[in-house]
C-alpha atoms as a PDB file:
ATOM      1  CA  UNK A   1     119.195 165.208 125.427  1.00  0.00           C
ATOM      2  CA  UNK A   2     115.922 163.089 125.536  1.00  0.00           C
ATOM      3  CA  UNK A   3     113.988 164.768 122.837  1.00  0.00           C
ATOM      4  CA  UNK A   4     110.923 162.450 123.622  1.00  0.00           C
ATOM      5  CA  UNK A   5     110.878 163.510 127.000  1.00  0.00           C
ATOM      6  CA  UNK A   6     111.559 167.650 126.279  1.00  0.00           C
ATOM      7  CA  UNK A   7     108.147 166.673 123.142  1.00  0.00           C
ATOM      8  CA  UNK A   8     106.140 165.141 125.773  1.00  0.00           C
ATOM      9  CA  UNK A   9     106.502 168.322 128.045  1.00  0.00           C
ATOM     10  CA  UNK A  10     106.543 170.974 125.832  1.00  0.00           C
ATOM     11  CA  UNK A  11     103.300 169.137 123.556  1.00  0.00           C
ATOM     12  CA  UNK A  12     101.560 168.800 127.257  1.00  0.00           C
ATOM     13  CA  UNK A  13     102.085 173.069 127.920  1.00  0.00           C
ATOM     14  CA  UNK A  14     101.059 173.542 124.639  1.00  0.00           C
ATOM     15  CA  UNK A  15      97.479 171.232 124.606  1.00  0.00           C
ATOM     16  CA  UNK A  16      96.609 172.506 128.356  1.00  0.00           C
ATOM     17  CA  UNK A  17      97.426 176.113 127.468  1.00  0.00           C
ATOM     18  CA  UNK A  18      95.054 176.078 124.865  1.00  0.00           C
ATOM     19  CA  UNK A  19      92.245 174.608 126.319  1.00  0.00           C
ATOM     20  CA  UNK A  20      92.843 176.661 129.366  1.00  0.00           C
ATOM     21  CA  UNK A  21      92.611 179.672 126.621  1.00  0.00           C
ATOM     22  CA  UNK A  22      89.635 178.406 124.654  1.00  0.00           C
ATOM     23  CA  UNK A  23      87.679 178.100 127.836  1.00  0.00           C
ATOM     24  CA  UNK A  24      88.522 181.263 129.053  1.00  0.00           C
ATOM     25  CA  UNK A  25      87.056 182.702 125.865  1.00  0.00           C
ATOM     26  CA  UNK A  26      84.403 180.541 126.013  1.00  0.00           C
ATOM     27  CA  UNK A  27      83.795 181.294 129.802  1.00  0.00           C
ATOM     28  CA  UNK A  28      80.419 182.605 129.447  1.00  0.00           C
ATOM     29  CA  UNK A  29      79.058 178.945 127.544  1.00  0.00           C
ATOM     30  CA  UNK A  30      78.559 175.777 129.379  1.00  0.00           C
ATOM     31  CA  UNK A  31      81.686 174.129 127.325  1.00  0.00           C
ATOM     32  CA  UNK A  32      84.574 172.444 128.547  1.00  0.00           C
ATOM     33  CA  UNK A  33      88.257 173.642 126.377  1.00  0.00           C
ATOM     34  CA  UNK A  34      88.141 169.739 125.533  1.00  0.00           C
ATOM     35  CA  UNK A  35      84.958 169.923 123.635  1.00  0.00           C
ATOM     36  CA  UNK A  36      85.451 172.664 121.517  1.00  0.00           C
ATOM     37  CA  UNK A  37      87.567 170.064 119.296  1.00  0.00           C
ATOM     38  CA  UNK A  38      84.582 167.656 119.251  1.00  0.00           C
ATOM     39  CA  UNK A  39      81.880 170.322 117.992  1.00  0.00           C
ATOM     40  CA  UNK A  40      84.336 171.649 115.649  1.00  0.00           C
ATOM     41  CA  UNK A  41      84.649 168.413 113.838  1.00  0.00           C
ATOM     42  CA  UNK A  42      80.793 167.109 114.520  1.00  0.00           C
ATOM     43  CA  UNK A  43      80.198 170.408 112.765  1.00  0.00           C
ATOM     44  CA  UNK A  44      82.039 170.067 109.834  1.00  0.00           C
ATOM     45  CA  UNK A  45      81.403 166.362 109.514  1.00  0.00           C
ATOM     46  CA  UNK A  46      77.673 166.047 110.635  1.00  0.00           C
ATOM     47  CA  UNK A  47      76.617 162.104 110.620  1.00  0.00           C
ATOM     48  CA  UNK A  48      80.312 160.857 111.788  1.00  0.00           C
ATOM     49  CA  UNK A  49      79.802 157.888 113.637  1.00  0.00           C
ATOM     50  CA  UNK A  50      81.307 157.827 117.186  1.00  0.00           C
ATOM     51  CA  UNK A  51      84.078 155.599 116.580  1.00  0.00           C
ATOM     52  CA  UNK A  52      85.102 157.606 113.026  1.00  0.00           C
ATOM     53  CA  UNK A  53      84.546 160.625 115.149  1.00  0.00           C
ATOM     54  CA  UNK A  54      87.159 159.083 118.009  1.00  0.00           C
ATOM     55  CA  UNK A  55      89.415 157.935 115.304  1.00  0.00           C
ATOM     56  CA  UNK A  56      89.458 161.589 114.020  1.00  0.00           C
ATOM     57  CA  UNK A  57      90.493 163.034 116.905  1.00  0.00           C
ATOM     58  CA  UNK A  58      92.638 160.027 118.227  1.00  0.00           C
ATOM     59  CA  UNK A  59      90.731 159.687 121.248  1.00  0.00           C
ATOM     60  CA  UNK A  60      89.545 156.898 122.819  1.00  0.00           C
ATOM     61  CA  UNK A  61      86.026 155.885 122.167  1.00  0.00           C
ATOM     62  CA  UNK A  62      84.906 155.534 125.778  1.00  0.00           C
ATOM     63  CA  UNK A  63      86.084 159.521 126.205  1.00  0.00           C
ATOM     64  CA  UNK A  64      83.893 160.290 122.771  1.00  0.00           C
ATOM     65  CA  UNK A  65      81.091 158.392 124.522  1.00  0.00           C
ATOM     66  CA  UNK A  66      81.543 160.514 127.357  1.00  0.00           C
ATOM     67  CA  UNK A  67      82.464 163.829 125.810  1.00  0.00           C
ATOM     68  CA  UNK A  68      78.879 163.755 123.778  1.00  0.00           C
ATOM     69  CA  UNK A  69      76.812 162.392 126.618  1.00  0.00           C
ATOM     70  CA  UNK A  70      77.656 165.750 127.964  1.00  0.00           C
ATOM     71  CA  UNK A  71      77.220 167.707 125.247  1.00  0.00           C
ATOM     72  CA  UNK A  72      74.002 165.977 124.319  1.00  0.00           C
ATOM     73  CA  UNK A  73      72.379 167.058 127.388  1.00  0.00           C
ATOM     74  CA  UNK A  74      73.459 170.416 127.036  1.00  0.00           C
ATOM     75  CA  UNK A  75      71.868 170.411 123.579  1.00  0.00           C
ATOM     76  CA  UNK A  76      74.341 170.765 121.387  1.00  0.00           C
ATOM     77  CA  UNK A  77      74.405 167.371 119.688  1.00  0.00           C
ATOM     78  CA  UNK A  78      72.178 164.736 119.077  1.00  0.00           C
ATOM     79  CA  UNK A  79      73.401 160.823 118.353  1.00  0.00           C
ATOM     80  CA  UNK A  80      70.595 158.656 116.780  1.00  0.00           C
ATOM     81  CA  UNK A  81      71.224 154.895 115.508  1.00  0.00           C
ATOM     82  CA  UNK A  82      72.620 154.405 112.137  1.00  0.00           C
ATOM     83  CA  UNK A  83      70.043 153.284 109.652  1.00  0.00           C
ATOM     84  CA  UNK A  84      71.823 150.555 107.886  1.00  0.00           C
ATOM     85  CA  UNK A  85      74.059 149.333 111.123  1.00  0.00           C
ATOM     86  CA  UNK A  86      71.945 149.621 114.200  1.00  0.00           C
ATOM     87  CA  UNK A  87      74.563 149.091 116.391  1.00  0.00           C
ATOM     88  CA  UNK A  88      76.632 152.334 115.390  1.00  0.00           C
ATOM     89  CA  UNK A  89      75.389 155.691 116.827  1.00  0.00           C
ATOM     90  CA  UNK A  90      75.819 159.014 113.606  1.00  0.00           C
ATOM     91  CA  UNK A  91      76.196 162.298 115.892  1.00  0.00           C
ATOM     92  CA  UNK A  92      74.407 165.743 114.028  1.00  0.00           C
ATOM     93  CA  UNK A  93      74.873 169.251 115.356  1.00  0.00           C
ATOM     94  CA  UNK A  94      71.927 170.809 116.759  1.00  0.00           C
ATOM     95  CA  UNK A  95      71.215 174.501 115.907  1.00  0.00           C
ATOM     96  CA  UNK A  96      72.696 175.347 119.177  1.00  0.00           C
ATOM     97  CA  UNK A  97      75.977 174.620 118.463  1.00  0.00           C
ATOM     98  CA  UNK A  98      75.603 176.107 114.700  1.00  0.00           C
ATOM     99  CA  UNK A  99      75.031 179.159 116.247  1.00  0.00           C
ATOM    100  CA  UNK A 100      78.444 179.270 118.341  1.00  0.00           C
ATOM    101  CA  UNK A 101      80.311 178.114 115.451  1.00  0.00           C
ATOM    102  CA  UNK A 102      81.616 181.346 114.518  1.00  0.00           C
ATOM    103  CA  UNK A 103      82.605 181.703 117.868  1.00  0.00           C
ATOM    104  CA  UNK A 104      84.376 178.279 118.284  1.00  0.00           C
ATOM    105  CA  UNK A 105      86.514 178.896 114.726  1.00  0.00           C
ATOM    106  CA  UNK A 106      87.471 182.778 116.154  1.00  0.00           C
ATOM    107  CA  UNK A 107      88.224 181.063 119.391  1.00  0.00           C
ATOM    108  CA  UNK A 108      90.412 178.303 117.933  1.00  0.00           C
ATOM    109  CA  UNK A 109      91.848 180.567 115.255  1.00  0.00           C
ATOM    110  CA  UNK A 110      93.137 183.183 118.090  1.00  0.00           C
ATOM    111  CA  UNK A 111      94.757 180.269 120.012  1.00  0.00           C
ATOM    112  CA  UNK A 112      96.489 179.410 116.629  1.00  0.00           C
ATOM    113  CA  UNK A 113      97.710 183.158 116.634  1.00  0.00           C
ATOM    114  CA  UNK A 114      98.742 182.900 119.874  1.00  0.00           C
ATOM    115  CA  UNK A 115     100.729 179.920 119.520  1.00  0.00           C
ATOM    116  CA  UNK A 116     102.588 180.247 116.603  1.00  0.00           C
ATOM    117  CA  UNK A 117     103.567 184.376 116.973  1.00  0.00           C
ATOM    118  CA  UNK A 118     106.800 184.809 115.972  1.00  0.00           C
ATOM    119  CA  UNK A 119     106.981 181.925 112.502  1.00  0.00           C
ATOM    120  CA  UNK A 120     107.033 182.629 109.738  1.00  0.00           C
ATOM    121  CA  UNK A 121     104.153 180.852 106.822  1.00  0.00           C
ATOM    122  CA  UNK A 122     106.870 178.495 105.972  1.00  0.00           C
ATOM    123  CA  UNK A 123     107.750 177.631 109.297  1.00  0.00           C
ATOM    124  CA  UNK A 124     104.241 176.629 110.691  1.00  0.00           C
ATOM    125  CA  UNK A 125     103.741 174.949 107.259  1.00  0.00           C
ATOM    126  CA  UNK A 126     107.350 173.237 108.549  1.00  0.00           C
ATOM    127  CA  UNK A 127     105.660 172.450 111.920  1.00  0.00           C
ATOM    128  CA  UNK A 128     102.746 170.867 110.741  1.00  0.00           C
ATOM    129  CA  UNK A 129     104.686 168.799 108.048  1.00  0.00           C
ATOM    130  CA  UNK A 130     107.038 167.339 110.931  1.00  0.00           C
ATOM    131  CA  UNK A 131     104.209 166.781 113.807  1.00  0.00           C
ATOM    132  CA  UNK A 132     102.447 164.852 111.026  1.00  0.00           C
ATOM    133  CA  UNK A 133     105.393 162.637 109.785  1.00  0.00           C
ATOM    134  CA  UNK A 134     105.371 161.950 113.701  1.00  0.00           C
ATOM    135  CA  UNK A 135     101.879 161.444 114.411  1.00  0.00           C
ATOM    136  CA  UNK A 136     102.163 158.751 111.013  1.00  0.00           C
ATOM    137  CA  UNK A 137     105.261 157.233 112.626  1.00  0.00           C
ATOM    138  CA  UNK A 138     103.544 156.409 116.151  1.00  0.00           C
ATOM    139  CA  UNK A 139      99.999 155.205 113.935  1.00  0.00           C
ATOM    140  CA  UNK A 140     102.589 152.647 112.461  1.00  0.00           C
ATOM    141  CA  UNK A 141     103.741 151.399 115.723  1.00  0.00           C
ATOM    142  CA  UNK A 142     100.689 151.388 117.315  1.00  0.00           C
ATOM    143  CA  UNK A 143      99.581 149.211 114.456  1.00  0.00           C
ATOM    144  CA  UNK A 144     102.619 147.104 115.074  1.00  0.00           C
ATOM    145  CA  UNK A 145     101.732 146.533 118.152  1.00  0.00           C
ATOM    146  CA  UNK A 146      98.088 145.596 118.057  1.00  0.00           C
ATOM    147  CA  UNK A 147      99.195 142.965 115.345  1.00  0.00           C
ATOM    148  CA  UNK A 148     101.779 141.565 118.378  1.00  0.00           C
ATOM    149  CA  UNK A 149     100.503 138.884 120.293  1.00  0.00           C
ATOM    150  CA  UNK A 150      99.967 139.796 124.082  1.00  0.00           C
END
């Protein structure tokens, strides 16, 4: 059994069924699924940087660049330059995407539902405990490896 191979598949259904589910919901917005993650958390964390907000949601930061280019033009966002560090761009939430909020959280919280019908508190507590240990375990070899000479 090649339980790396079985994660990668079943982690893959998982991500593009709920995008696929969030931007059904969201249908009637100009969103993408992907971006509902990156309002969520410019939302809740208004001023974020770009690259804190990439290393937040493990992205890369040429996809964040390109995720709120979008979503700056659609007016959702806005990224000025950092007062004490020029060079770093702070992203703030416009009132447009205040207002779908509640909308994103129902939208992401019905996914959640969705997902995990069927466990129990203590097993999604379980699942979340054992995806992090996991997520901590490839951080350290990705760290590993940027320390390795090429």
């Amino acid at each position: 059994m090649d339980i790396l191979t079985d994660l990668s598949r079943q982690m893959n259904t998982i991500l593009s069924c709920s995008l696929s589910e969030q931007a059904q919901a969201l249908q009637d917005t100009d969103l993408r699924g992907s971006q509902i993650s990156y309002l969520l958390t410019v939302c809740r964390l208004p001023g974020l940087t770009q690259e804190k907000l990439a290393q937040h949601l493990g992205v890369d930061k040429s996809n964040v660049a390109r995720q709120l280019s979008d979503l700056e033009e659609k007016g959702y966002v806005t990224r000025t330059h950092d007062k004490e560090d020029k060079r770093l761009l702070t992203v703030q939430p416009t009132d447009r995407a205040f207002d779908l909020l509640p909308r994103l959280v129902d939208c992401v919280n019905d996914c959640q539902r969705e997902l995990t019908r069927g466990m129990s508190p203590e097993e999604r507590e379980l699942l979340c405990e054992l995806i992090a240990r996991m997520e901590h375990n490839a951080a350290r070899m990705l760290a590993r490896r940027k320390h390795q000479p090429d």
